[in-house]
N, C-alpha and C. Protein backbone atom coordinates (compact mmCIF):
# COMPACT_ATOMS: atom_id res chain seq x y z
N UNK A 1 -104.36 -114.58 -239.96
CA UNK A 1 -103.09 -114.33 -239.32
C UNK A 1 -102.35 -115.64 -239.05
N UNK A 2 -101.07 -115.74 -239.00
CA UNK A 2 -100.08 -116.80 -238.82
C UNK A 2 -99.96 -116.85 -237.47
N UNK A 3 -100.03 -118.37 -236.91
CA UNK A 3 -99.81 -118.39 -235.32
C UNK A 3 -97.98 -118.55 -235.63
N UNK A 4 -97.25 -118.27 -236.76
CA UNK A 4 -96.19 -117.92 -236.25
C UNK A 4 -95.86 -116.52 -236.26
N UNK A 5 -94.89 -115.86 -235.30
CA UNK A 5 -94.78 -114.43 -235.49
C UNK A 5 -93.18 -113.94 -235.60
N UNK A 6 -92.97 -113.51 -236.29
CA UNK A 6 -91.39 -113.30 -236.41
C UNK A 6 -91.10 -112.45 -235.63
N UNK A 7 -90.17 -111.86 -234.83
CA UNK A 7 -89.63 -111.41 -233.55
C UNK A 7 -88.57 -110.42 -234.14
N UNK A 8 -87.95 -109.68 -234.34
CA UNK A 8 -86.76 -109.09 -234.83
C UNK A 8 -86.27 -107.90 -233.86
N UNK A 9 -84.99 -107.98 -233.66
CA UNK A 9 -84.33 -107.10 -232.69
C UNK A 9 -83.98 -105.69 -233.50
N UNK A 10 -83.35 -104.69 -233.37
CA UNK A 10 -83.14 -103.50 -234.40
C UNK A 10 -82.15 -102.70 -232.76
N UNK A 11 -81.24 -102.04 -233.41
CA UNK A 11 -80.35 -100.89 -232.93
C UNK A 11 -80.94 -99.41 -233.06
N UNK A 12 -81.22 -99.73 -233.97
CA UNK A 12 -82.14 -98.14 -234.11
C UNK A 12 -83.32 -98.65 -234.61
N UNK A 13 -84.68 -99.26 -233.90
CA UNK A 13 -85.28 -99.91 -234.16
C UNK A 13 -86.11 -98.50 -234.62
N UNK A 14 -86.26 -97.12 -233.90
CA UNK A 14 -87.14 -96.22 -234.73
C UNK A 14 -87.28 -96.66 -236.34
N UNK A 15 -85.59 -95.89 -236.69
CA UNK A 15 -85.70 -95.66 -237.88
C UNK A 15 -85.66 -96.86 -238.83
N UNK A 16 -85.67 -98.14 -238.47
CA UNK A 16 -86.10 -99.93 -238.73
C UNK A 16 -87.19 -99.51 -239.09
N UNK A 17 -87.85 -98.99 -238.38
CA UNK A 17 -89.73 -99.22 -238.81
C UNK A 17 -89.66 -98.40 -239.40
N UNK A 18 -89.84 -97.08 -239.27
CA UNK A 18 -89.60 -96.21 -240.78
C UNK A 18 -88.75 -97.04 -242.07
N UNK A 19 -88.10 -97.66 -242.34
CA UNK A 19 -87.42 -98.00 -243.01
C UNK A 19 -88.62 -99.23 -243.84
N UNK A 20 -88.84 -99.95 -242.46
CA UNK A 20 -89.58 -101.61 -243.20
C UNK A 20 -90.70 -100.75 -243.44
N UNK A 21 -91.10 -99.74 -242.96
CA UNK A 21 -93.16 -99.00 -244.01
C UNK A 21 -92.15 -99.18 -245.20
N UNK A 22 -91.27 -98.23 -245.22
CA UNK A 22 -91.16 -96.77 -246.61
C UNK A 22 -90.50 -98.43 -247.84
N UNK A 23 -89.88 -98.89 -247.24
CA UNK A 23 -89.07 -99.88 -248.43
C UNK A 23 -90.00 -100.84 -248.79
N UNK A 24 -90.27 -101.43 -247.92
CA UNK A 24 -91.13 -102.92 -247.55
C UNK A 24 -92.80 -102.76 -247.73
N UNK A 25 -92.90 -101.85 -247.51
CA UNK A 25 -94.43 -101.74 -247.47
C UNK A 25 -95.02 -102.32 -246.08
N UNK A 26 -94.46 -102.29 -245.07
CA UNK A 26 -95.23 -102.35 -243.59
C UNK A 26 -96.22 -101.30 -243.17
N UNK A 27 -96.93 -101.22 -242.27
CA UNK A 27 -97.87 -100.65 -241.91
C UNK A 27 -97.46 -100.80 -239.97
N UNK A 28 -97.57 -99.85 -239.36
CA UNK A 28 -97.29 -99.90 -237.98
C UNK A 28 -99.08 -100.61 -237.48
N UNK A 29 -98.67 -101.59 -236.69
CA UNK A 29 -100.59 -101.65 -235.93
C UNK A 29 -100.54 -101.13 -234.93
N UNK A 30 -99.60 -101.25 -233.75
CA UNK A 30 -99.19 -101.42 -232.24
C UNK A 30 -97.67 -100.87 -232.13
N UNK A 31 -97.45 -99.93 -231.04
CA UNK A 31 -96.37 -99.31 -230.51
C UNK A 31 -96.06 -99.10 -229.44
N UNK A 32 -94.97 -99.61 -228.57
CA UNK A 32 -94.97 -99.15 -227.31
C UNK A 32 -93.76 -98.52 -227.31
N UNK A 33 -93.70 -96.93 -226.89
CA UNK A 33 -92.39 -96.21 -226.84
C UNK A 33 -91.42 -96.60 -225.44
N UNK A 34 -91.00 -96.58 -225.36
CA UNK A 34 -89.86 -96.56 -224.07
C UNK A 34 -88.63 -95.13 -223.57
N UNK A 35 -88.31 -95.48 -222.42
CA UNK A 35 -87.52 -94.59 -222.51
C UNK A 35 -86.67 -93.89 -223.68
N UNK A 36 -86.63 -92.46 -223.30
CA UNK A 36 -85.44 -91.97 -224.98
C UNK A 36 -85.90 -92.63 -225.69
N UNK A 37 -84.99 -93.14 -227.08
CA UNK A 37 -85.26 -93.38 -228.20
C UNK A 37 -85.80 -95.10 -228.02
N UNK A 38 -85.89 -95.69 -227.07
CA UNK A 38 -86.30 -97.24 -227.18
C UNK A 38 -87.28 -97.83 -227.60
N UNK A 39 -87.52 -98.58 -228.26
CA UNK A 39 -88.95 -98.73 -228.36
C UNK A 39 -88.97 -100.47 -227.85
N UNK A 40 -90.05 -100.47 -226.78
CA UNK A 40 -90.00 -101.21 -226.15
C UNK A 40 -90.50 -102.72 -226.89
N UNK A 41 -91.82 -102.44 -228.21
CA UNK A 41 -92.13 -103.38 -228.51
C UNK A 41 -93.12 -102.79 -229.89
N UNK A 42 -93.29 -103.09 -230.96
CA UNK A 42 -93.88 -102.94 -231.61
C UNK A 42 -94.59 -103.90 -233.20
N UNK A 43 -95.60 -103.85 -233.23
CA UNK A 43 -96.26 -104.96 -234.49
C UNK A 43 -96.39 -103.92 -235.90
N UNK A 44 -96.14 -104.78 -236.89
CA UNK A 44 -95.61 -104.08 -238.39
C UNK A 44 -97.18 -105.13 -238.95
N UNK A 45 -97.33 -104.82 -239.73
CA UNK A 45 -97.97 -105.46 -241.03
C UNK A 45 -97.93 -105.17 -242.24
N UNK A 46 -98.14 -106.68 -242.65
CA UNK A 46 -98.10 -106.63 -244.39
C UNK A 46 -98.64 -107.63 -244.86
N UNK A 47 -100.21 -106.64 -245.65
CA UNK A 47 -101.61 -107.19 -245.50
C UNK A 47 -101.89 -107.84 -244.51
N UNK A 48 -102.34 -109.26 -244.44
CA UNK A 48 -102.38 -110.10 -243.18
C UNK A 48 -101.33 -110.86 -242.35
N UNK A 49 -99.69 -110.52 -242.87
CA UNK A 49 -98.91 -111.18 -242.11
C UNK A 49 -98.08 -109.86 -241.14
N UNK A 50 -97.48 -110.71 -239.71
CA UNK A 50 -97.06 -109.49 -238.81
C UNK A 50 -95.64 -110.11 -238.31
N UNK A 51 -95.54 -108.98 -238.19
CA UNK A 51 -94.01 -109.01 -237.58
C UNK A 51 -93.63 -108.37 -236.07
N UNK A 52 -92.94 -108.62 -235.26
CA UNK A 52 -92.59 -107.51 -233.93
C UNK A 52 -91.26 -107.42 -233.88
N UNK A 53 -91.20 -106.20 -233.59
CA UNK A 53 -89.82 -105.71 -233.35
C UNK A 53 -89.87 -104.82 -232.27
N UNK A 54 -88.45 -104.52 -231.78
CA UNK A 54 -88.02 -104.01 -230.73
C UNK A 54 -86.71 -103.27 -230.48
N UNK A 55 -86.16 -102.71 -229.99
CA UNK A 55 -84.98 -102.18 -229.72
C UNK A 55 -84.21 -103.26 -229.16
N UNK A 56 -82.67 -103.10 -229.56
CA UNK A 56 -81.81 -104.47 -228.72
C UNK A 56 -82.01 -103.70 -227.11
N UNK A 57 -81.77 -105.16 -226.51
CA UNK A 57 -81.72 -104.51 -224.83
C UNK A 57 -80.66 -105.71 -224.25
N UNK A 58 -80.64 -105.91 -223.03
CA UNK A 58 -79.74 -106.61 -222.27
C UNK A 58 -81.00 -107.57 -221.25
N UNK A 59 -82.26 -107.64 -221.95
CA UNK A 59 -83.22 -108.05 -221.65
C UNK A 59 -83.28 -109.80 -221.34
N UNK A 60 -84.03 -110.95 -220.71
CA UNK A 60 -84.15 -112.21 -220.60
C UNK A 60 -84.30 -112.59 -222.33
N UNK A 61 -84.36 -111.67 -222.97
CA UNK A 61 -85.16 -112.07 -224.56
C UNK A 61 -83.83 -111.73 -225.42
N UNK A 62 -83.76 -110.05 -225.15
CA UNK A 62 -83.09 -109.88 -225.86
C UNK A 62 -81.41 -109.66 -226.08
N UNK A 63 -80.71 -110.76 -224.87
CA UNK A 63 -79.54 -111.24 -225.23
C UNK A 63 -79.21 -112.39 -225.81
N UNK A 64 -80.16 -112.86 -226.00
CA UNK A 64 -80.28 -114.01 -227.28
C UNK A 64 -80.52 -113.13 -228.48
N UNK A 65 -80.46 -112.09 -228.43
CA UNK A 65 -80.61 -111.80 -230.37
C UNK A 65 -79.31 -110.86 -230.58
N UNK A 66 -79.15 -110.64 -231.87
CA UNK A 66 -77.71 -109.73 -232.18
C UNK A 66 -78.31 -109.23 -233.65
N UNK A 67 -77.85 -108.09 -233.82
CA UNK A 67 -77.68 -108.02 -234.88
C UNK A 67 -77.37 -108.01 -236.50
N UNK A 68 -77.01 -108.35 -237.29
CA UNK A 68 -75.86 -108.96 -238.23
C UNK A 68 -74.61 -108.45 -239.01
N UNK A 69 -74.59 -107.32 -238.65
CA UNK A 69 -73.53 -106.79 -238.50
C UNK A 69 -72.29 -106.77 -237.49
N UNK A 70 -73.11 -107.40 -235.89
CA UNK A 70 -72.10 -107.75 -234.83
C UNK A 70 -71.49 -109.19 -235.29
N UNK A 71 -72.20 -110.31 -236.25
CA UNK A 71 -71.63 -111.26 -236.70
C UNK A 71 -70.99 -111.33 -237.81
N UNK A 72 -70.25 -110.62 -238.68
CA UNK A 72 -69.67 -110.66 -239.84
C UNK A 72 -70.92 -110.41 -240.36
N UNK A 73 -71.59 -109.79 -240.52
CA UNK A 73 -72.95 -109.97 -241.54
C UNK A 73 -73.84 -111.10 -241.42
N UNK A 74 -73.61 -112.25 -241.34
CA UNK A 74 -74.37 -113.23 -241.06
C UNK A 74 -75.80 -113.62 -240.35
N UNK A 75 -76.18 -114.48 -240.58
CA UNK A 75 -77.61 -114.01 -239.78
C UNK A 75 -78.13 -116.42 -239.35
N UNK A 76 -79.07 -116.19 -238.18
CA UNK A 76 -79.13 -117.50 -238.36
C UNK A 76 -80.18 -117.77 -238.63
N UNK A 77 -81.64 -116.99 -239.14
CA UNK A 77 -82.31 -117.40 -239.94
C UNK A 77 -82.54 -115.95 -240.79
N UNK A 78 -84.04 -116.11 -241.58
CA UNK A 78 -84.11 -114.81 -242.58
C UNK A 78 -86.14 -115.31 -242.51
N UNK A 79 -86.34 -114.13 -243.42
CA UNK A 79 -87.87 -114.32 -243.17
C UNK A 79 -88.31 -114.12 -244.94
N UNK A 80 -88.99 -115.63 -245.31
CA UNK A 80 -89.75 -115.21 -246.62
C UNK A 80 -91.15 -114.86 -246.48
N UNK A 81 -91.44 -113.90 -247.52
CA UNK A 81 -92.68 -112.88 -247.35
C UNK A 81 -93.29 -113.14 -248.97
N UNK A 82 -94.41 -113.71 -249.10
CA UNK A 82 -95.41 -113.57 -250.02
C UNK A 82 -95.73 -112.71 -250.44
N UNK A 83 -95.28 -112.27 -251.56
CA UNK A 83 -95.98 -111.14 -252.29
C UNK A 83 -96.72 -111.32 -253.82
N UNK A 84 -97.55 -110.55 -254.00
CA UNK A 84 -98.14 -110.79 -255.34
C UNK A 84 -97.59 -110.18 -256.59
N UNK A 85 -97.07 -109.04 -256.41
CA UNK A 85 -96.34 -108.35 -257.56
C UNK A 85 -94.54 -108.13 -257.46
N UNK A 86 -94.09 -109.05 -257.42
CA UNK A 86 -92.80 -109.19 -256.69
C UNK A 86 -91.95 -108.26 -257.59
N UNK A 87 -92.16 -108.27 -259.16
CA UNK A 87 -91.20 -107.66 -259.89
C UNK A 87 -91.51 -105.83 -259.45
N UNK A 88 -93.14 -105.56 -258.96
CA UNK A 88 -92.94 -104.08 -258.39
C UNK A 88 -92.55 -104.15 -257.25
N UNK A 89 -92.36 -105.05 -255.88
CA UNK A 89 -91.83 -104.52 -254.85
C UNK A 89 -89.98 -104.46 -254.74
N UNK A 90 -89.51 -105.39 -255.72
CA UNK A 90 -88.51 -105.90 -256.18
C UNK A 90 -87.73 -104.22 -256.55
N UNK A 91 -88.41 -103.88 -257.67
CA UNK A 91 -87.96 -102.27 -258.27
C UNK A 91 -88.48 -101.10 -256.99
N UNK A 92 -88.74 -101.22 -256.10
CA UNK A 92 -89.54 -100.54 -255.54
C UNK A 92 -88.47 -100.25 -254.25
N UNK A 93 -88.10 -101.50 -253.20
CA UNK A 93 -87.00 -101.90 -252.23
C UNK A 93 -85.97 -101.07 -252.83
N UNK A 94 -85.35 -102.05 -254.33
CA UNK A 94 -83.88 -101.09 -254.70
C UNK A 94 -83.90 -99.99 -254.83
N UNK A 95 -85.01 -99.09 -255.59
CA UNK A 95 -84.95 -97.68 -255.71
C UNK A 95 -84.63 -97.03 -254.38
N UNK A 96 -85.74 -97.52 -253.42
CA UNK A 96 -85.56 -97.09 -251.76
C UNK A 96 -84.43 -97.29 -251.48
N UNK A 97 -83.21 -98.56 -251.02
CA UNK A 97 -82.06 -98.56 -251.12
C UNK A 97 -81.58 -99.86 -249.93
N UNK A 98 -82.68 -100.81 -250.57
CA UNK A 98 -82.43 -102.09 -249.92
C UNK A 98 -81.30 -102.91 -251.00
N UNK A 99 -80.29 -103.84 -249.83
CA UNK A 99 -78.85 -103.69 -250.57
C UNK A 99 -79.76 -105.61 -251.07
N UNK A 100 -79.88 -105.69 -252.15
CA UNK A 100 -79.98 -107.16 -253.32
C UNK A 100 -78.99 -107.87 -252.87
N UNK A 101 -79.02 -108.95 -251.90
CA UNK A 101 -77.96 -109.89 -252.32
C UNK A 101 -78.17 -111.22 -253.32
N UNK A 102 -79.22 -111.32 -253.45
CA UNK A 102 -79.94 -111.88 -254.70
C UNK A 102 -80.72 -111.89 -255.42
N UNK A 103 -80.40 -111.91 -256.58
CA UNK A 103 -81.02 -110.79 -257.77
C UNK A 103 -82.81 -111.54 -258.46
N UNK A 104 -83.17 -110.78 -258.47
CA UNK A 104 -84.47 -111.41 -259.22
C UNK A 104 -84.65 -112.54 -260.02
N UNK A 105 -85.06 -113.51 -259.53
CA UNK A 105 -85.34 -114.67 -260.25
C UNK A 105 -86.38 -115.81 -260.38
N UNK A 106 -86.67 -116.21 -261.33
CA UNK A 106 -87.62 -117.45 -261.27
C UNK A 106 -87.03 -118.86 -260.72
N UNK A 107 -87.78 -118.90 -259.72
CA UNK A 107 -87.30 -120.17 -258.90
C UNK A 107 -87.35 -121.66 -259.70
N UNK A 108 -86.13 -122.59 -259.51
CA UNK A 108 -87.24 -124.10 -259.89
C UNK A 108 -88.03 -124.35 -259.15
N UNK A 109 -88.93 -124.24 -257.98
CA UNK A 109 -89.92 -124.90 -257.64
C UNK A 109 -91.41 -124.06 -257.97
N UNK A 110 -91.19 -123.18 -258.37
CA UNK A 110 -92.82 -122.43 -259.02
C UNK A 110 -92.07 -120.83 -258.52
N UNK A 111 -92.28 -120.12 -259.28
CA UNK A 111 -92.67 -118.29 -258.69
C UNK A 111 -91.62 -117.36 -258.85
N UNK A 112 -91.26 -116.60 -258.70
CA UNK A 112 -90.03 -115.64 -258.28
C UNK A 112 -89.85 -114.59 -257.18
N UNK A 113 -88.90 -114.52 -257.05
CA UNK A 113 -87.94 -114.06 -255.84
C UNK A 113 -87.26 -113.43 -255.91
N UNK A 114 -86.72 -112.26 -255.16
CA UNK A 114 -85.24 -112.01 -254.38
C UNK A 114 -85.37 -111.39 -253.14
N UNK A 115 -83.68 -112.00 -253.05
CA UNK A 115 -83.03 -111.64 -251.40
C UNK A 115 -82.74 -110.49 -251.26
N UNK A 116 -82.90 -109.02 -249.98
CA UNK A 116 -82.08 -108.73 -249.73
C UNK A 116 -81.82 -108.30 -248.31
N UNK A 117 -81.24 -107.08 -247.64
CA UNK A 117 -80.51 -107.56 -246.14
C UNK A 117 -82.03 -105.83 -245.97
N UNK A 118 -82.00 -105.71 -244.61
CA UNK A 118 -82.91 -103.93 -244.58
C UNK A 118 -81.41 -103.49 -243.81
N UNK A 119 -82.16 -102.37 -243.48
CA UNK A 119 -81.53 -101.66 -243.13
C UNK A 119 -80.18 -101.81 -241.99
N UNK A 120 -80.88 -102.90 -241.10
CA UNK A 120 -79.47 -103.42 -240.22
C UNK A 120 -78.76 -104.25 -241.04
N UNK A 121 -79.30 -105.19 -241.65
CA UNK A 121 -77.68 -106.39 -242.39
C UNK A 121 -79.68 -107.46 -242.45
N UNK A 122 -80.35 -107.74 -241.56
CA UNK A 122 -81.66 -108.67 -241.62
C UNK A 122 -81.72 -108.99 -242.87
N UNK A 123 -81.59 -110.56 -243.00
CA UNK A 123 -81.95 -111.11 -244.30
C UNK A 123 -83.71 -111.24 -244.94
N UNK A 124 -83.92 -110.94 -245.66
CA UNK A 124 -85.32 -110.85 -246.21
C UNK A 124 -85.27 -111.51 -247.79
N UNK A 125 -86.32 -112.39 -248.00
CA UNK A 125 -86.78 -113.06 -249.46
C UNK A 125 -88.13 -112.90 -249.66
N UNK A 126 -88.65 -112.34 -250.97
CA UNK A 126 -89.99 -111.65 -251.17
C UNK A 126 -90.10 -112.45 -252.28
N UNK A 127 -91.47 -113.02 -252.26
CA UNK A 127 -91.56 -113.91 -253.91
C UNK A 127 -92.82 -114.46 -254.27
N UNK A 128 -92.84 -114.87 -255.23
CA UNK A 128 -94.54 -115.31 -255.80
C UNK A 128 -94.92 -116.50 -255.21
N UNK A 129 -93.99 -117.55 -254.89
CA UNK A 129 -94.25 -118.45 -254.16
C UNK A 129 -94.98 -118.68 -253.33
N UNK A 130 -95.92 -119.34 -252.55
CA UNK A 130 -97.44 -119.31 -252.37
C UNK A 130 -97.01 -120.87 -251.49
N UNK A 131 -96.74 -121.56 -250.76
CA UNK A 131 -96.55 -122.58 -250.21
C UNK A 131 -97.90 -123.12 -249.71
N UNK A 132 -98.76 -122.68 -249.24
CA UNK A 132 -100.24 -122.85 -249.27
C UNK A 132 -101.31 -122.71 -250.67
N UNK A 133 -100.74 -122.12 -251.39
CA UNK A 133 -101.70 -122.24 -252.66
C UNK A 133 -102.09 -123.27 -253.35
């Protein structure tokens, strides 16, 4: 496991996690429901790397985060994800109906890649690239 952990806020953070299994290939580990539809806190995986997400709130945490759609689309960072068969998760995302903002390609520094946003506007890059290998 990575002692870093990516944090991600969601508006409709339910249907976020439904979204990051069914497109992305996440796996739920940990869930904490909250009032109504909130979900107070929850851990995703994929294989050994994790992610947490949460519902936006008006929280000490979570008025530092926004969405990217409240910013013109924009985002101020994005998360790259190691994968081994990139050209099937690649065909796999678009079929599901993750929007490509950059199209499949072999990188110059070793591997291949592409970008695209999930379901809120969240920037995501999936690729063969291996920075530890």
């Amino acid at each position: 496991m990575s002692a870093i952990i990516p944090a991600i806020k969601y508006e409709n953070c339910s249907k976020a996690i439904d979204w990051l299994c069914d497109v992305f290939g996440f796996r739920v580990d940990f869930f904490v429901q909250g009032e109504g539809d909130r979900i107070e806190h929850a851990q995703l995986l994929l294989d050994e790397s994790m992610i947490m997400v949460g519902s936006t709130d008006r929280s000490e945490f979570g008025v530092l985060n926004t969405c990217p759609h409240h910013i013109e689309g924009r985002v101020t960072s994005s998360l790259y994800v190691v994968v081994t068969d990139v050209a099937g998760h690649y065909e796999a995302a678009t079929r599901l109906g993750a929007e490509v903002v950059i199209d499949l390609k072999m990188e110059d520094y070793g591997g291949a890649s592409y970008t695209c946003r999930d379901i809120e506007g969240h920037i995501w890059t999936f690729g063969t690239y291996d920075p530890f290998a």
